[in-house]
C-alpha atoms as a PDB file:
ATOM      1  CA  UNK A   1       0.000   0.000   0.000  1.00  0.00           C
ATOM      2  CA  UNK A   2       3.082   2.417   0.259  1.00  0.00           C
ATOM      3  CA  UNK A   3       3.285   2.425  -3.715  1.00  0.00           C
ATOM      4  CA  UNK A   4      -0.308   4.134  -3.636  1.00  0.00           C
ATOM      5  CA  UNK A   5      -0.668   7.292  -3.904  1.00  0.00           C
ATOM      6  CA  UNK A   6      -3.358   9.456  -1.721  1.00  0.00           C
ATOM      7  CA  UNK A   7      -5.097   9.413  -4.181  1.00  0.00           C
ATOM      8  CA  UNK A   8      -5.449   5.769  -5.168  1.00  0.00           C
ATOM      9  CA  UNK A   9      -6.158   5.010  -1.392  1.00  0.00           C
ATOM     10  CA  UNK A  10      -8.716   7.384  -1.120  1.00  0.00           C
ATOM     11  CA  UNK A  11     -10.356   5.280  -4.458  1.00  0.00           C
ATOM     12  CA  UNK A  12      -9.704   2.316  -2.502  1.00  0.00           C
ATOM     13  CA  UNK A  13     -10.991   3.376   1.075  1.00  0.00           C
ATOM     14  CA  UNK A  14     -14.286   2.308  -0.992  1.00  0.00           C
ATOM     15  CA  UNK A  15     -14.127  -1.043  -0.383  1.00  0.00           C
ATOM     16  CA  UNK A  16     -10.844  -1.590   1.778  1.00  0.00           C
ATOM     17  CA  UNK A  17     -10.940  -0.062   5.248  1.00  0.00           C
ATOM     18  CA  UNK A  18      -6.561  -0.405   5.278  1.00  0.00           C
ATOM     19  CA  UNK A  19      -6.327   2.119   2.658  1.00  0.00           C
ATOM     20  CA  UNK A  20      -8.126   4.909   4.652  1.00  0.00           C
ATOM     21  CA  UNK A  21      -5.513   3.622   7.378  1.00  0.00           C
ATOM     22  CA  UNK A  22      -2.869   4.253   5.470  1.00  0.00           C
ATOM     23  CA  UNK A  23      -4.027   8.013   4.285  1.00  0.00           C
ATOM     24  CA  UNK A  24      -4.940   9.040   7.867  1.00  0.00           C
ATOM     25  CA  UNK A  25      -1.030   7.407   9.127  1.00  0.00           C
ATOM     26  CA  UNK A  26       0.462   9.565   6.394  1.00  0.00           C
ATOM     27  CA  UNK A  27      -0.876  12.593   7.212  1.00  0.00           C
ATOM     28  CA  UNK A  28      -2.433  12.656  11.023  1.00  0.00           C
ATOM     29  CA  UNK A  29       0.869  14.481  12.121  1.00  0.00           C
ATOM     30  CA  UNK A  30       0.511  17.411   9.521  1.00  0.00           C
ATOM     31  CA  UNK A  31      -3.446  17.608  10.459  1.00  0.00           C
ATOM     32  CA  UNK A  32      -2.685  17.840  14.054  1.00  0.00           C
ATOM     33  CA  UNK A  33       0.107  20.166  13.806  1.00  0.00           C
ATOM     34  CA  UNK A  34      -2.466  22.377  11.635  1.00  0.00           C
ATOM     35  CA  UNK A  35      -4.423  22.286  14.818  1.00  0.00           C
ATOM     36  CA  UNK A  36      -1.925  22.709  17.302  1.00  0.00           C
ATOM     37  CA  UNK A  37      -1.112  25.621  15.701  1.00  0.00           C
ATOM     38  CA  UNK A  38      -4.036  27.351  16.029  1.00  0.00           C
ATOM     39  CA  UNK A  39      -6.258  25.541  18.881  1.00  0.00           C
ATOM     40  CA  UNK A  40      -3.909  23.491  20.748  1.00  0.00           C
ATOM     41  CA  UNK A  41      -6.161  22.950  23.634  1.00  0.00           C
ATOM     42  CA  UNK A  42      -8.917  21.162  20.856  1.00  0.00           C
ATOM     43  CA  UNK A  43      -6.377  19.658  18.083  1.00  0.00           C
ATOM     44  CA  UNK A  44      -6.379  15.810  19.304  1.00  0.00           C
ATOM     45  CA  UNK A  45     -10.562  16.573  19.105  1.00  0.00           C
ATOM     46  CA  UNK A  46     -10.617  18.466  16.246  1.00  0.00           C
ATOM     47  CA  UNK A  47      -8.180  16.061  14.068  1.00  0.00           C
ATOM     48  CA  UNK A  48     -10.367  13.354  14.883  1.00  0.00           C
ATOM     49  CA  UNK A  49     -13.627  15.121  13.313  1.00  0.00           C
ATOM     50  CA  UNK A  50     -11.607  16.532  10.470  1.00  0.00           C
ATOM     51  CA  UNK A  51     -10.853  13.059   9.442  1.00  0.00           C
ATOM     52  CA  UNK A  52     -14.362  11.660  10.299  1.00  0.00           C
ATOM     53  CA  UNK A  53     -15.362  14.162   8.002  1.00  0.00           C
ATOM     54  CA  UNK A  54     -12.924  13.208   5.363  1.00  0.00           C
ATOM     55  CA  UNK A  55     -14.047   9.734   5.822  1.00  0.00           C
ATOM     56  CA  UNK A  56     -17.621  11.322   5.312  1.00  0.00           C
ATOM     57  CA  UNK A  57     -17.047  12.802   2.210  1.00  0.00           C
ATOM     58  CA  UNK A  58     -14.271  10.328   0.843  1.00  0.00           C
ATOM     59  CA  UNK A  59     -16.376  10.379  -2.109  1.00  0.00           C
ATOM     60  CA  UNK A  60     -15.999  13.851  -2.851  1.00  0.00           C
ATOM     61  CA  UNK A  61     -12.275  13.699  -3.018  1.00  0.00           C
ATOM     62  CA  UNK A  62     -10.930  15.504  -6.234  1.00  0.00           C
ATOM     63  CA  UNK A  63      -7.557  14.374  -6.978  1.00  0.00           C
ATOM     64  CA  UNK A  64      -6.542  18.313  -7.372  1.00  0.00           C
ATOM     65  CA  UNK A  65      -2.834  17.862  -6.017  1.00  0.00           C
ATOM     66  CA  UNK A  66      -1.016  15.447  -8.054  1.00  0.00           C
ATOM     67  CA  UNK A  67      -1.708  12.464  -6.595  1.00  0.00           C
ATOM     68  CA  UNK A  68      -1.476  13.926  -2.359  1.00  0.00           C
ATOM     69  CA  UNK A  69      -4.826  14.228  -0.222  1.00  0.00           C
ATOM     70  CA  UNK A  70      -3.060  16.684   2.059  1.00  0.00           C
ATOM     71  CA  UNK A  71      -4.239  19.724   0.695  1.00  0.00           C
ATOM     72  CA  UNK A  72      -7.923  18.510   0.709  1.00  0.00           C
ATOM     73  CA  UNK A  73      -7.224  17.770   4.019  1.00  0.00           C
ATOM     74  CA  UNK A  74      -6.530  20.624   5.401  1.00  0.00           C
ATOM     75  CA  UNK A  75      -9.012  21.906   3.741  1.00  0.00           C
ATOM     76  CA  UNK A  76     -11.480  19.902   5.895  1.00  0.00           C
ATOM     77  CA  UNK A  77      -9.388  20.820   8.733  1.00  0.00           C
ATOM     78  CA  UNK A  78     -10.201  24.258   8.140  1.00  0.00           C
ATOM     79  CA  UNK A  79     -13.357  23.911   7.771  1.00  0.00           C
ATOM     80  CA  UNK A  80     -13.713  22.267  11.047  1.00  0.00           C
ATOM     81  CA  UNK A  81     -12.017  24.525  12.591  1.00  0.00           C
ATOM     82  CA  UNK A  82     -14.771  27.287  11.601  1.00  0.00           C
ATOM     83  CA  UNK A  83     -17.531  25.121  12.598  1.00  0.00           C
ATOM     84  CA  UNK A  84     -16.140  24.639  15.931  1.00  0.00           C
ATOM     85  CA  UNK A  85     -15.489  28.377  16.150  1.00  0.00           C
ATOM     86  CA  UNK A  86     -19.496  29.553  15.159  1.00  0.00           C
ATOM     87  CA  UNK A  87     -20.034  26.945  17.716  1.00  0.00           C
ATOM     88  CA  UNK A  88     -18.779  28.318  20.498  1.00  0.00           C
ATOM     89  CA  UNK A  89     -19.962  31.654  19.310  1.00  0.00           C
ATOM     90  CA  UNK A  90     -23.413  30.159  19.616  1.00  0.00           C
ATOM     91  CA  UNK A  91     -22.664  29.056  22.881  1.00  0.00           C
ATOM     92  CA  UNK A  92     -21.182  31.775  23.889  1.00  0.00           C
ATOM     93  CA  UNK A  93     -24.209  33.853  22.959  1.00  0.00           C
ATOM     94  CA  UNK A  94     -26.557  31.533  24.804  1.00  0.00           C
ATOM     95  CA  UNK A  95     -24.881  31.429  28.211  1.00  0.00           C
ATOM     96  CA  UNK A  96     -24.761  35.331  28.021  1.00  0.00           C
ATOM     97  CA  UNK A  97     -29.066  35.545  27.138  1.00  0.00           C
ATOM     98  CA  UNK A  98     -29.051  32.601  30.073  1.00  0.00           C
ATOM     99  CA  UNK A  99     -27.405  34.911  32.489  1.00  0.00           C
ATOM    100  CA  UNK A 100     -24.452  32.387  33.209  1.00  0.00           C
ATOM    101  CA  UNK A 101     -20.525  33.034  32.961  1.00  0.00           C
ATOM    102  CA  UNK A 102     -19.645  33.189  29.445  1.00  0.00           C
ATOM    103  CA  UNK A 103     -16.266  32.525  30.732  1.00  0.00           C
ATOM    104  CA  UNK A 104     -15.591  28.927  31.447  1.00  0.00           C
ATOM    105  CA  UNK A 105     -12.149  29.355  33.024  1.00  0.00           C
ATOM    106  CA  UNK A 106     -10.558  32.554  34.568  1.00  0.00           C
ATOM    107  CA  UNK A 107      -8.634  34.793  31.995  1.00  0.00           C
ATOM    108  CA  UNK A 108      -5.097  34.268  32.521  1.00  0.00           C
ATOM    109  CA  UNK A 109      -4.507  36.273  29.588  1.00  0.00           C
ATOM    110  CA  UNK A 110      -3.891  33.273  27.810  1.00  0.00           C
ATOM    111  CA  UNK A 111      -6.805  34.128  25.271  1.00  0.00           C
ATOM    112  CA  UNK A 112      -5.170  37.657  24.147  1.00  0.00           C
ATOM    113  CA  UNK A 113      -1.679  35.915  23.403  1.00  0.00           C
ATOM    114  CA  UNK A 114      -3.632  33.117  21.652  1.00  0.00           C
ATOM    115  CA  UNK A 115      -5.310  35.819  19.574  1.00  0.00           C
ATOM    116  CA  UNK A 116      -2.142  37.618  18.708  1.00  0.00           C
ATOM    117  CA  UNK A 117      -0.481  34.507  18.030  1.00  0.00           C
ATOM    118  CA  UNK A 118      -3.057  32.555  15.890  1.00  0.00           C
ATOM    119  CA  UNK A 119      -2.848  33.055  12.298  1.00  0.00           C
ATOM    120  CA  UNK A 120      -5.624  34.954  11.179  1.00  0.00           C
ATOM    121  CA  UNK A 121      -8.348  35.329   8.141  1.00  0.00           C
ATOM    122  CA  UNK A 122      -6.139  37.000   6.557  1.00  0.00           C
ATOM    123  CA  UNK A 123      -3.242  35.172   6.581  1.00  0.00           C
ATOM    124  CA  UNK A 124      -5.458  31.906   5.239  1.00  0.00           C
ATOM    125  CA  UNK A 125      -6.904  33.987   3.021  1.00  0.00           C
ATOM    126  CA  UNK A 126      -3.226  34.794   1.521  1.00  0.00           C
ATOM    127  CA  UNK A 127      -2.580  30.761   1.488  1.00  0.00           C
ATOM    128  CA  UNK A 128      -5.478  30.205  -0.681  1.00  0.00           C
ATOM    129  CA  UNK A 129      -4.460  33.039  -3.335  1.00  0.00           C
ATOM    130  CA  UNK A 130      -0.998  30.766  -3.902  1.00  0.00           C
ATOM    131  CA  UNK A 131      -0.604  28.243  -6.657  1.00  0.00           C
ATOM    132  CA  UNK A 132      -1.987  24.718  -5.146  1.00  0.00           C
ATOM    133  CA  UNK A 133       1.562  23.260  -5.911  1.00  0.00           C
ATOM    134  CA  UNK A 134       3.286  26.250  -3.702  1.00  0.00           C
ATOM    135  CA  UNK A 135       0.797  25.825  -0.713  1.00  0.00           C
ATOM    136  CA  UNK A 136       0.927  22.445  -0.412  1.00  0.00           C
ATOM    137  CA  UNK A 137       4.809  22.317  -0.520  1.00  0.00           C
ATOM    138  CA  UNK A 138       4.303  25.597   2.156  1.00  0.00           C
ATOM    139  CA  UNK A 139       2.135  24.009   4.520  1.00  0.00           C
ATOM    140  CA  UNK A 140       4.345  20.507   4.605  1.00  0.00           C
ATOM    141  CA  UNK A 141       7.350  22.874   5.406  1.00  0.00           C
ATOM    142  CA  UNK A 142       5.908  25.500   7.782  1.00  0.00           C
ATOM    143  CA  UNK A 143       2.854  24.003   8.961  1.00  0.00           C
ATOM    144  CA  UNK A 144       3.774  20.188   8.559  1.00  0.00           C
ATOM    145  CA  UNK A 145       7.931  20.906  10.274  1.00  0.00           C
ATOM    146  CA  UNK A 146       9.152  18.296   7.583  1.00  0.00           C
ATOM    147  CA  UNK A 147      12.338  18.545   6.554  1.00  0.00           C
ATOM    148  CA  UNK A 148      12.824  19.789   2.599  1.00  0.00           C
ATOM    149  CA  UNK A 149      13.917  16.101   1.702  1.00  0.00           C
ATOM    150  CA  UNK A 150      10.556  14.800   3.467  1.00  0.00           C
ATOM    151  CA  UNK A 151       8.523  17.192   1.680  1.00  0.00           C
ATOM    152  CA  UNK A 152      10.381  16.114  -1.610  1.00  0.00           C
ATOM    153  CA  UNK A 153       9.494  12.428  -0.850  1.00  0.00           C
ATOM    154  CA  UNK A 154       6.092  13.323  -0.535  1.00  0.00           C
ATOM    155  CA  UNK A 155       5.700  15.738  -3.028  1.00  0.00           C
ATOM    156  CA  UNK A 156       7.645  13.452  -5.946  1.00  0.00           C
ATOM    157  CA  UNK A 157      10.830  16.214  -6.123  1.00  0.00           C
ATOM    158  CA  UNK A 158      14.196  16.828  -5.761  1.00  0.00           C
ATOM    159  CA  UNK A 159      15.031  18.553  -2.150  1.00  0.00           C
ATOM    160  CA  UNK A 160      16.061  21.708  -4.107  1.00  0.00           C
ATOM    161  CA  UNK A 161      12.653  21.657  -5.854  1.00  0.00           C
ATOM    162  CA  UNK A 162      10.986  21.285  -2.967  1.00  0.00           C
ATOM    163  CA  UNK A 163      12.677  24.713  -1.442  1.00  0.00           C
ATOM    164  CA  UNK A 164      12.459  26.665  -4.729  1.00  0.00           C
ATOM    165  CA  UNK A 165       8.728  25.852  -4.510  1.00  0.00           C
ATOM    166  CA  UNK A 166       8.443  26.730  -0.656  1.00  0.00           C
ATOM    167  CA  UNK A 167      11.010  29.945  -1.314  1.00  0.00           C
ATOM    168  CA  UNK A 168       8.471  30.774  -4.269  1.00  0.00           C
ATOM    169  CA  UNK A 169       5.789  30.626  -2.164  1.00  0.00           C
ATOM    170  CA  UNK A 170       7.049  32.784   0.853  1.00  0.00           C
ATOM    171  CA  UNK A 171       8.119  35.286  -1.877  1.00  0.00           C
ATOM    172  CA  UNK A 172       4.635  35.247  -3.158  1.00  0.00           C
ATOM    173  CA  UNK A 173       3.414  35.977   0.414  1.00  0.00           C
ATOM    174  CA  UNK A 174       5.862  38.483   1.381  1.00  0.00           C
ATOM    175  CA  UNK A 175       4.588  40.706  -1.660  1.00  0.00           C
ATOM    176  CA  UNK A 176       1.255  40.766  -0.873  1.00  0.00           C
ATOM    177  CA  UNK A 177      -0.272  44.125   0.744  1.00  0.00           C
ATOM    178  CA  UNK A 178      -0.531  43.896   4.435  1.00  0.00           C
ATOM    179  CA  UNK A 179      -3.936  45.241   5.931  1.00  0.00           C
ATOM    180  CA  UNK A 180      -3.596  47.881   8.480  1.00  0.00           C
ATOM    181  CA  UNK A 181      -5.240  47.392  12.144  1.00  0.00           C
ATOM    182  CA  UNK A 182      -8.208  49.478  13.011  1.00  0.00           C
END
């Protein structure tokens, strides 16, 4: 099954249950790290429902990355990580009509540094606007912490195409406007 590409096992997970193993061992590190990143307190949760959603809508899969599931993926991932967000907004909202604490746990200021710390809209809005190939070699770097010649492996490159695509893609981002604070 290691001669398969995401792709393949994700036409596979159809009928064999091992190949959906395989896809979620290949890329459950980069997934988490996505959400360590940005909810560490949730990720193990949150990983778990982004790929019980990919198993959900393994039939949807689009093979749009040369052969690697990672980028639809993350994609998921992201979109769990909204849902959860509008979630707790919801909840949020409710406790505060109910009159109770819309503070779970005492603010130790962690939520502020979180805040400044967390990428924001804007920053994953300035992911999407790069060429699929560039993010996906971008997010296996930064987001992922493989080494180049991991990201090679699993991209089918050289190391040193692996960096000119992740040096192409920071250049990309670098050039792009930054919005001011109001």
């Amino acid at each position: 099954m290691i001669d398969r590409t995401d792709a393949e096992l994700m036409r596979a997970a159809e009928s064999e249950a091992a190949a959906f193993a395989e896809l979620y061992r290949r890329h459950v590190s980069a997934v988490h790290a996505w959400f360590r990143r940005r909810l560490e307190w949730a990720a193990a949760d949150l990983t778990a429902e982004a790929f019980a959603q990919a198993w959900l809508s393994r039939r949807s899969f689009r093979d749009e990355a040369d052969g690697s599931a990672l980028p639809w993926l993350l994609g998921i991932a992201r979109n769990v990580a909204r849902e959860s967000a509008r979630r707790n907004e919801v909840e949020t909202r409710a406790r505060r009509r109910l009159g109770l604490p819309t503070d779970l746990a005492p603010e130790d200021g962690y939520t502020a540094v979180e805040e400044r710390l967390s990428p924001s809209v804007a920053l994953e809005e300035a992911l999407e606007t790069l060429p699929a190939h560039e993010r996906e070699a971008l997010e296996l770097r930064v987001v992922g912490e493989l080494p180049y010649d991991d990201v090679a492996a699993r991209l089918g490159l050289r190391p040193a195409a692996a960096r000119l695509r992740v040096s192409r893609a920071l250049r990309r981002l670098s050039a792009l406007p930054l919005e001011e604070d109001t």
